[in-house]
C-alpha atoms as a PDB file:
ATOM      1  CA  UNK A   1      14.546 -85.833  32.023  1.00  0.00           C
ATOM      2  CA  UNK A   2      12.021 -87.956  34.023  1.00  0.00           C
ATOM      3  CA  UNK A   3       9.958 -85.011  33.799  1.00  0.00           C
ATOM      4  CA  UNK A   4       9.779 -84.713  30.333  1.00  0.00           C
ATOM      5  CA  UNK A   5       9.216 -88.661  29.349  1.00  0.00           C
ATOM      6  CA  UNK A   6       6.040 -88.703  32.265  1.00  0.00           C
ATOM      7  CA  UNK A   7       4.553 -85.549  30.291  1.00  0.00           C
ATOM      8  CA  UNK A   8       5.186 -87.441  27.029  1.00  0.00           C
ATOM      9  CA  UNK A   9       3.615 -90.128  28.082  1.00  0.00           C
ATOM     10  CA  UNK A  10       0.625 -88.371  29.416  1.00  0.00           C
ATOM     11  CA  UNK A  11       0.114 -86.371  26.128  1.00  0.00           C
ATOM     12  CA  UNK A  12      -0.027 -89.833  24.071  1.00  0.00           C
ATOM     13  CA  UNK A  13      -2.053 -91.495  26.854  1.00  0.00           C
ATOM     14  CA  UNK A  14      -4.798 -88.454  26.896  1.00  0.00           C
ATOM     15  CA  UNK A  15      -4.336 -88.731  22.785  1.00  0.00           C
ATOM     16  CA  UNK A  16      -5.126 -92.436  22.881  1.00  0.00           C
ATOM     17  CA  UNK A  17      -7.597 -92.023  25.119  1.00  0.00           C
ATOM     18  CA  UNK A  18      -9.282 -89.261  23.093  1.00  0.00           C
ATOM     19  CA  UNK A  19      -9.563 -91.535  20.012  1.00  0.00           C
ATOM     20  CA  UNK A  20     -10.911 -94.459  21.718  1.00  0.00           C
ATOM     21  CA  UNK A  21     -13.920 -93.179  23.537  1.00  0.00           C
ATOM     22  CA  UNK A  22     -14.562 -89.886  21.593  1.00  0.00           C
ATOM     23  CA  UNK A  23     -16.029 -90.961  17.944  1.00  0.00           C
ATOM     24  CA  UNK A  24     -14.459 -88.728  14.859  1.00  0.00           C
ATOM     25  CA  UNK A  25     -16.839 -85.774  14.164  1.00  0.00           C
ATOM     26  CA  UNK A  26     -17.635 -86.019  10.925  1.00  0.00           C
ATOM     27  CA  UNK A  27     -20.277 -84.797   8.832  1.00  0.00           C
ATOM     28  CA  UNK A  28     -22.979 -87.404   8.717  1.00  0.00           C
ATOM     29  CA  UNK A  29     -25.433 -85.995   6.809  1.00  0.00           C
ATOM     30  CA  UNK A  30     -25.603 -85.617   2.768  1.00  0.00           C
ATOM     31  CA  UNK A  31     -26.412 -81.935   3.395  1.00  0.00           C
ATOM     32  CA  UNK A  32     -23.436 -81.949   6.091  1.00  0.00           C
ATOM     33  CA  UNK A  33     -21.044 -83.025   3.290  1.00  0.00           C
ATOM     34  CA  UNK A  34     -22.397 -80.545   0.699  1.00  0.00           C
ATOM     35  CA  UNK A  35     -22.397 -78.142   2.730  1.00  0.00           C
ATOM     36  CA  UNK A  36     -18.315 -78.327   3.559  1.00  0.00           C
ATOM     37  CA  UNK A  37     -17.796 -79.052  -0.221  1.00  0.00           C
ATOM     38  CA  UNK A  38     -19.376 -75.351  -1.059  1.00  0.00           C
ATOM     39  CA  UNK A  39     -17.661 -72.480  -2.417  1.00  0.00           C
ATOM     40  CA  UNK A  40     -18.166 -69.098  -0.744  1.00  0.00           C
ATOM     41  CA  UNK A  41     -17.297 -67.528  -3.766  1.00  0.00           C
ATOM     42  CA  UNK A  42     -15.664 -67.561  -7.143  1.00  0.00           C
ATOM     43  CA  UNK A  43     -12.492 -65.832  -7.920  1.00  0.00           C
ATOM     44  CA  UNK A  44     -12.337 -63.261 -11.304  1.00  0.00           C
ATOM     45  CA  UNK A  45      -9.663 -62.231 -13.211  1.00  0.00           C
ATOM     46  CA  UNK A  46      -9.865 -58.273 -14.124  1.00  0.00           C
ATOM     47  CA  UNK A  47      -9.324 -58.020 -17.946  1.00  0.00           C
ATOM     48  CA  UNK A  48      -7.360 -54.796 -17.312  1.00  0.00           C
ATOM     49  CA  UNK A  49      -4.849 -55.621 -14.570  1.00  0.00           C
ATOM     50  CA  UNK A  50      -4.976 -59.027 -14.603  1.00  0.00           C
ATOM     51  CA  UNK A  51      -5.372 -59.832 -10.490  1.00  0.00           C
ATOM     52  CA  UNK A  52      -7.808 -62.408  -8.729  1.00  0.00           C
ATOM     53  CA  UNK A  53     -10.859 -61.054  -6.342  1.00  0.00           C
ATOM     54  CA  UNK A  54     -13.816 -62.768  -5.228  1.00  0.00           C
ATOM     55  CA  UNK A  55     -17.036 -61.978  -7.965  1.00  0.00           C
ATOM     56  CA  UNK A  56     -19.085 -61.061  -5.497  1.00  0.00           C
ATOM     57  CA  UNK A  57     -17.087 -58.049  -4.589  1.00  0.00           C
ATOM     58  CA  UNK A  58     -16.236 -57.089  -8.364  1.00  0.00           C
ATOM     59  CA  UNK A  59     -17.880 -54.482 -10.409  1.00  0.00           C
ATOM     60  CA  UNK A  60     -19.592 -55.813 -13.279  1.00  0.00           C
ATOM     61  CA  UNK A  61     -19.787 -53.586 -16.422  1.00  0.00           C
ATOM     62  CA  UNK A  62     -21.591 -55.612 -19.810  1.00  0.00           C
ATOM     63  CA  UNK A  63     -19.986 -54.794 -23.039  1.00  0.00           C
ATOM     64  CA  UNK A  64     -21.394 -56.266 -26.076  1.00  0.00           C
ATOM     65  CA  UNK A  65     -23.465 -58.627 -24.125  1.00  0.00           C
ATOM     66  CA  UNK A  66     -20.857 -60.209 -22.037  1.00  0.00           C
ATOM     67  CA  UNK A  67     -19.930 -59.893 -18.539  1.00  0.00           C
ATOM     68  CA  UNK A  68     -16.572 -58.446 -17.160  1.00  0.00           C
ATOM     69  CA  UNK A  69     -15.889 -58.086 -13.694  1.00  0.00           C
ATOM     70  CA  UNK A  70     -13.209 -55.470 -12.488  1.00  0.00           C
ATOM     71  CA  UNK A  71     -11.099 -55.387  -9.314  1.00  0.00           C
ATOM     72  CA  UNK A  72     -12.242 -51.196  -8.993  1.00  0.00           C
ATOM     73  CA  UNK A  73     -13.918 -48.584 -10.744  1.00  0.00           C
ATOM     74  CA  UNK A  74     -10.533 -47.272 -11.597  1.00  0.00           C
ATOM     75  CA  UNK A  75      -9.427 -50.365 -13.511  1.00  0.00           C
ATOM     76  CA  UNK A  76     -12.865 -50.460 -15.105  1.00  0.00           C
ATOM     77  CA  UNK A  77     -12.125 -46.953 -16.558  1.00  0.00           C
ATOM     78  CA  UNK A  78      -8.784 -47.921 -17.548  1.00  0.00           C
ATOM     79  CA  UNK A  79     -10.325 -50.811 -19.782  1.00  0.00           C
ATOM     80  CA  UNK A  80     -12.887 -48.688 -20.828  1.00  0.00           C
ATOM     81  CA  UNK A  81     -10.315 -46.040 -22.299  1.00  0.00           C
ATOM     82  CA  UNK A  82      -8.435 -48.566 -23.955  1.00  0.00           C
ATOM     83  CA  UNK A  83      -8.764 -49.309 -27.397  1.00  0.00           C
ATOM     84  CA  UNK A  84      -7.964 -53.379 -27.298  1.00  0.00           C
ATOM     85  CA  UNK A  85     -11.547 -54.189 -26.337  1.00  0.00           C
ATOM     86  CA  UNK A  86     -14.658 -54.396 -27.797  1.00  0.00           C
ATOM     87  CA  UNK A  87     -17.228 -51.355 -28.078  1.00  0.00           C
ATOM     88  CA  UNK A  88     -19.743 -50.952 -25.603  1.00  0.00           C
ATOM     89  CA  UNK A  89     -23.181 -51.338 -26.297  1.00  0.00           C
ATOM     90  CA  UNK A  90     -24.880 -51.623 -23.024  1.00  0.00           C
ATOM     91  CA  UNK A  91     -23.902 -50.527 -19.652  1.00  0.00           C
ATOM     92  CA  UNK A  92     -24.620 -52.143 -16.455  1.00  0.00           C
ATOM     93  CA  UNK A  93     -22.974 -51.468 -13.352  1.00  0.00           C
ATOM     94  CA  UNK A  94     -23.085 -53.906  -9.937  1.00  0.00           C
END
């Protein structure tokens, strides 16, 4: 039991310490902040079954001048097949 209140109050003793004499690292720069406040990367919805993936990694297909972004080239054929969306007029593929 002894044994366990000296480690106890070691640990808060090396904590305390640790705060006093170490500052905080934070960012201290504007680009610093900025920097921790970017996003890697946007998350998509697929029109066709409906899941979240980062754009980057999507496959973008333009269909009467708007962008969609699909999970896979098999869910981008799916859509494509179906009926529900508008005509394509233009194709280009990411």
């Amino acid at each position: 039991m002894r044994l366990l209140i000296l480690c106890l109050l070691i640990y808060l003793g090396y904590r305390l310490f640790k705060k006093l004499v170490l500052p905080e690292q934070s960012p201290t720069t504007l680009e610093e902040q900025e920097a921790l406040m970017r996003v890697d990367d946007v998350m998509v919805k697929d029109p066709y079954c409906e899941t979240y993936f980062p754009k980057r990694k999507g496959i973008r297909k333009v269909i009467d001048g708007k962008a969609y972004y699909f999970c896979s080239t098999a869910c981008r054929d799916k859509y494509l097949e179906d009926a529900d969306h508008p005509k394509e007029s233009s194709s280009n593929e990411k």
